[in-house]
C-alpha atoms as a PDB file:
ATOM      1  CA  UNK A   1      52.434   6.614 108.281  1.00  0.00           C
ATOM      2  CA  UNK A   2      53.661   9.464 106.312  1.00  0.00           C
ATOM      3  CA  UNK A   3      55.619  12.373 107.428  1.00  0.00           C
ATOM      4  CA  UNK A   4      53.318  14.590 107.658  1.00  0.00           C
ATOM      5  CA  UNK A   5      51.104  12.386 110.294  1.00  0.00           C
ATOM      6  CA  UNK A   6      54.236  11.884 112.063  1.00  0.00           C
ATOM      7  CA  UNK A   7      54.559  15.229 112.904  1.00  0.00           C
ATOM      8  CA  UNK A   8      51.018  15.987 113.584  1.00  0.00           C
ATOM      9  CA  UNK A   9      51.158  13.357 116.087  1.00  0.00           C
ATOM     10  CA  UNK A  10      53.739  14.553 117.509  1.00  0.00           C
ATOM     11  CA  UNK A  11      52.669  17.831 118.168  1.00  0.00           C
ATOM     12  CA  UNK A  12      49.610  16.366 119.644  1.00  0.00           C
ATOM     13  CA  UNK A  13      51.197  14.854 122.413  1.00  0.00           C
ATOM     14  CA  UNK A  14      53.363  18.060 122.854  1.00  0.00           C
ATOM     15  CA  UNK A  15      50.010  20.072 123.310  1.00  0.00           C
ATOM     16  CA  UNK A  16      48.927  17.381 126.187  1.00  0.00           C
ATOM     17  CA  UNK A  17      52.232  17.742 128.208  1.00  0.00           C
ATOM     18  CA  UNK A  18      52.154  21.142 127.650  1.00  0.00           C
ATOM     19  CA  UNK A  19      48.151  20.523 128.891  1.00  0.00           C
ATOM     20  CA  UNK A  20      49.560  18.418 131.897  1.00  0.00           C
ATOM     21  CA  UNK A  21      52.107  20.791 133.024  1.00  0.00           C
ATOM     22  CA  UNK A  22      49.567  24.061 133.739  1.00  0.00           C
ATOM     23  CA  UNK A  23      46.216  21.533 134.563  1.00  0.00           C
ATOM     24  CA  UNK A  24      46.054  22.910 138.025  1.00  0.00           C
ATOM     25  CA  UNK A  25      46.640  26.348 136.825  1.00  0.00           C
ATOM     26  CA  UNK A  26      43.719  25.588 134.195  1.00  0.00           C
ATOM     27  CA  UNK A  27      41.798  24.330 136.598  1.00  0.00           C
ATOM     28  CA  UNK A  28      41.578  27.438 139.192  1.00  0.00           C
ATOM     29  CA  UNK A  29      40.286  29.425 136.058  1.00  0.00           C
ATOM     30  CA  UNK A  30      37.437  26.955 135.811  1.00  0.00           C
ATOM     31  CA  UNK A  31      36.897  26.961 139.231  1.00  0.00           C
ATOM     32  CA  UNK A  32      37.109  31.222 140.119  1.00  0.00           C
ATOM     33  CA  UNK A  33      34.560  31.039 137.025  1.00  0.00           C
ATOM     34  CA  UNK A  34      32.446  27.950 138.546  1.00  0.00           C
ATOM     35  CA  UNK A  35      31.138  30.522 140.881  1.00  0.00           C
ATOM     36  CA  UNK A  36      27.854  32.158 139.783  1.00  0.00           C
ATOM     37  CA  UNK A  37      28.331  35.286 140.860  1.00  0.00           C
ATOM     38  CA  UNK A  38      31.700  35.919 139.843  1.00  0.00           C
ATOM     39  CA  UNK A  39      30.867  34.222 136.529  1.00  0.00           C
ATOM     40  CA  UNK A  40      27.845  37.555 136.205  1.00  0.00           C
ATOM     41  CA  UNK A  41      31.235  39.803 136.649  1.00  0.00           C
ATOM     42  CA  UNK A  42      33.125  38.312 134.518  1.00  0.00           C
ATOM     43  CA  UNK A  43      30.086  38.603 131.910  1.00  0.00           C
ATOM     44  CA  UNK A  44      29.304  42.359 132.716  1.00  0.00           C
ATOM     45  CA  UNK A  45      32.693  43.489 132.464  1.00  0.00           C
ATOM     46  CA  UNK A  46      32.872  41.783 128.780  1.00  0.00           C
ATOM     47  CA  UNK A  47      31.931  44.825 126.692  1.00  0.00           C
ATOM     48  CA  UNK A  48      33.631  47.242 128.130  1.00  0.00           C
ATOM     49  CA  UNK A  49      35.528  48.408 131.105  1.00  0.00           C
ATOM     50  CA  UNK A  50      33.270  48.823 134.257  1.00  0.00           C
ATOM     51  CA  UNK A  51      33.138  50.032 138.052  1.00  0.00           C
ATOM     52  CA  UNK A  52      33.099  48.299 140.899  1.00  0.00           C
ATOM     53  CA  UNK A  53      30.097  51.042 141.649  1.00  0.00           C
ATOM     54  CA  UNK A  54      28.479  50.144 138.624  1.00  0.00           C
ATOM     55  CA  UNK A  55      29.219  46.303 138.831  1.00  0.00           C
ATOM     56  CA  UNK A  56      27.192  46.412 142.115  1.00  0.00           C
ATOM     57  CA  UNK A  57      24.300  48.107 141.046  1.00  0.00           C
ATOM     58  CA  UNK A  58      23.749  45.573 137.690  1.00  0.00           C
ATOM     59  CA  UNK A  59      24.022  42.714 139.851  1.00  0.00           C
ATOM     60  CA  UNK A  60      22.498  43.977 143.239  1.00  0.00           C
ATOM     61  CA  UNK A  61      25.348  43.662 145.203  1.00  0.00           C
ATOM     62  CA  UNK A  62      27.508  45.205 147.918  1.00  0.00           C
ATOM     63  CA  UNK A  63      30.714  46.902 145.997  1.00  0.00           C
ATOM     64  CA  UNK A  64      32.602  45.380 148.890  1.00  0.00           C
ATOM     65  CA  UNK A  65      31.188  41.720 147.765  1.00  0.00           C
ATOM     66  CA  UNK A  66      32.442  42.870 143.832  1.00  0.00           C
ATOM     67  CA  UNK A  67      35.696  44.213 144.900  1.00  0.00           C
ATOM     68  CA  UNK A  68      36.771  40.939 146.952  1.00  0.00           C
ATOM     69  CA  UNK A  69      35.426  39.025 144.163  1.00  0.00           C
ATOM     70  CA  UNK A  70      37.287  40.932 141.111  1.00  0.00           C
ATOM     71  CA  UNK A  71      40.512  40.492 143.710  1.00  0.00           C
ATOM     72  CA  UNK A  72      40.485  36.952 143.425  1.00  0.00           C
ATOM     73  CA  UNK A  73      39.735  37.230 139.182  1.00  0.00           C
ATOM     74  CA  UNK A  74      42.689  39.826 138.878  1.00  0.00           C
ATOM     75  CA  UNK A  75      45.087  37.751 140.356  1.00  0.00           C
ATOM     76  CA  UNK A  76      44.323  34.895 138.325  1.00  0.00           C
ATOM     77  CA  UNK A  77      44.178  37.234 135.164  1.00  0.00           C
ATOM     78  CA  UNK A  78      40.945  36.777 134.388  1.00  0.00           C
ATOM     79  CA  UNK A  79      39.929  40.825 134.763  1.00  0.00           C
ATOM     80  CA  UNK A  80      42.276  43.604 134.287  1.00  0.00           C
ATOM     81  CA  UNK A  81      41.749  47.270 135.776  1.00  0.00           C
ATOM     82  CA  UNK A  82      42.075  50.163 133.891  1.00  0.00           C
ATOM     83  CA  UNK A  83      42.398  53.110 136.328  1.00  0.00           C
ATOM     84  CA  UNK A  84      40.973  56.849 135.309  1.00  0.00           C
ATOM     85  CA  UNK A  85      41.545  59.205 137.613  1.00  0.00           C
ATOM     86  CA  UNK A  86      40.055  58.183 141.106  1.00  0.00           C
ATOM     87  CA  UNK A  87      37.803  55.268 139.854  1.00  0.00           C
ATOM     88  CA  UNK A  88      39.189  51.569 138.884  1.00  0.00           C
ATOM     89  CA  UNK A  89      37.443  50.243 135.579  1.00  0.00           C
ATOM     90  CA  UNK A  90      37.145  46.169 135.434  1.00  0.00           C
ATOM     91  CA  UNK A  91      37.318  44.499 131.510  1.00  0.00           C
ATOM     92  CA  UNK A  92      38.257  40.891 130.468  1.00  0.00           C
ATOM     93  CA  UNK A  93      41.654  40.651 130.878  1.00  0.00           C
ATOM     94  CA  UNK A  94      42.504  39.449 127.190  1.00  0.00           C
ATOM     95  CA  UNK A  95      40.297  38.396 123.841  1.00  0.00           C
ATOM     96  CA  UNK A  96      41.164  34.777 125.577  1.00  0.00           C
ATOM     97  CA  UNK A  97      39.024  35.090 128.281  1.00  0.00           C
ATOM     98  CA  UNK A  98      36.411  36.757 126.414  1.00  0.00           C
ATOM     99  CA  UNK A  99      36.350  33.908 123.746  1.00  0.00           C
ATOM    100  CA  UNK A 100      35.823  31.625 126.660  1.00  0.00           C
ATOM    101  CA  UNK A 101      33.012  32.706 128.097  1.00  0.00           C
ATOM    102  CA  UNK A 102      31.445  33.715 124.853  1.00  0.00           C
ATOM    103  CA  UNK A 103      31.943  30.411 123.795  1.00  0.00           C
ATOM    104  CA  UNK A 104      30.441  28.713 126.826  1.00  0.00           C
ATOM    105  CA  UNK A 105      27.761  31.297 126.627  1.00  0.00           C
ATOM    106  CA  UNK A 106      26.850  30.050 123.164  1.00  0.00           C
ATOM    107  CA  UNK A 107      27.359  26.609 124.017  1.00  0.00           C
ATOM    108  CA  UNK A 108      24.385  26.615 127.041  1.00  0.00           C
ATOM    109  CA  UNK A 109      22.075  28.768 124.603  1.00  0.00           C
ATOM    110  CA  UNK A 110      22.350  25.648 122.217  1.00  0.00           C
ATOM    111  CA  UNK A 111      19.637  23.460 122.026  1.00  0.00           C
ATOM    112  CA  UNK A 112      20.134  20.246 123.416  1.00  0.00           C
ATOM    113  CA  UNK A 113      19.993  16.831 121.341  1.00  0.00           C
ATOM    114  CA  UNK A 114      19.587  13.265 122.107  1.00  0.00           C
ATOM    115  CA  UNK A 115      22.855  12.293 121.285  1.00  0.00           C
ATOM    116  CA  UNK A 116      24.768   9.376 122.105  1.00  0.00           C
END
């Protein structure tokens, strides 16, 4: 093995205990987004910053339903707010999250094979 596989191995297992240490962490992301509805904020607050109001009205819901709903994303960084003047603004909370989802996004739109 030279040295350069050596290292690469290394830093392999260094990125699974790193992995191990925040798996629950990891996890609660998957799970806040494992719900449909927050999943449909999550994905209209993508482009750009947006209401609660106007969150409500795209998805047909109550803006108390969105506001409990972006609670629970904020705190697990997931959505930021962007506050201008009396109204709160919701957007992806980083290009992370966004890549996520628009990765995930692409993934389900992909036509499934019969791979083994």
């Amino acid at each position: 093995m030279n040295k350069l596989t050596s290292n690469h191995r290394r830093s392999s297992r260094s990125a699974l205990l790193l992995a191990d240490e925040h798996a629950a962490e990891l996890a609660d992301l998957f799970r806040l987004l494992g719900d449909p509805t927050r999943l449909r904020i999550v994905l209209t607050c993508l482009d750009a910053p947006t209401s609660v109001g106007e969150i409500a009205d795209r998805l047909e819901l109550s803006a108390s339903l969105v506001s409990h709903h972006l609670r629970l994303l904020r705190a697990a960084r997931i959505v930021r707010a962007e506050r201008h003047g009396k109204q709160v603004f919701y957007a992806a909370a980083d290009d992370h999250v966004r890549c996520v989802v628009v990765d995930m996004l692409e993934h389900v739109a992909e036509p499934q094979g019969d791979e083994d």
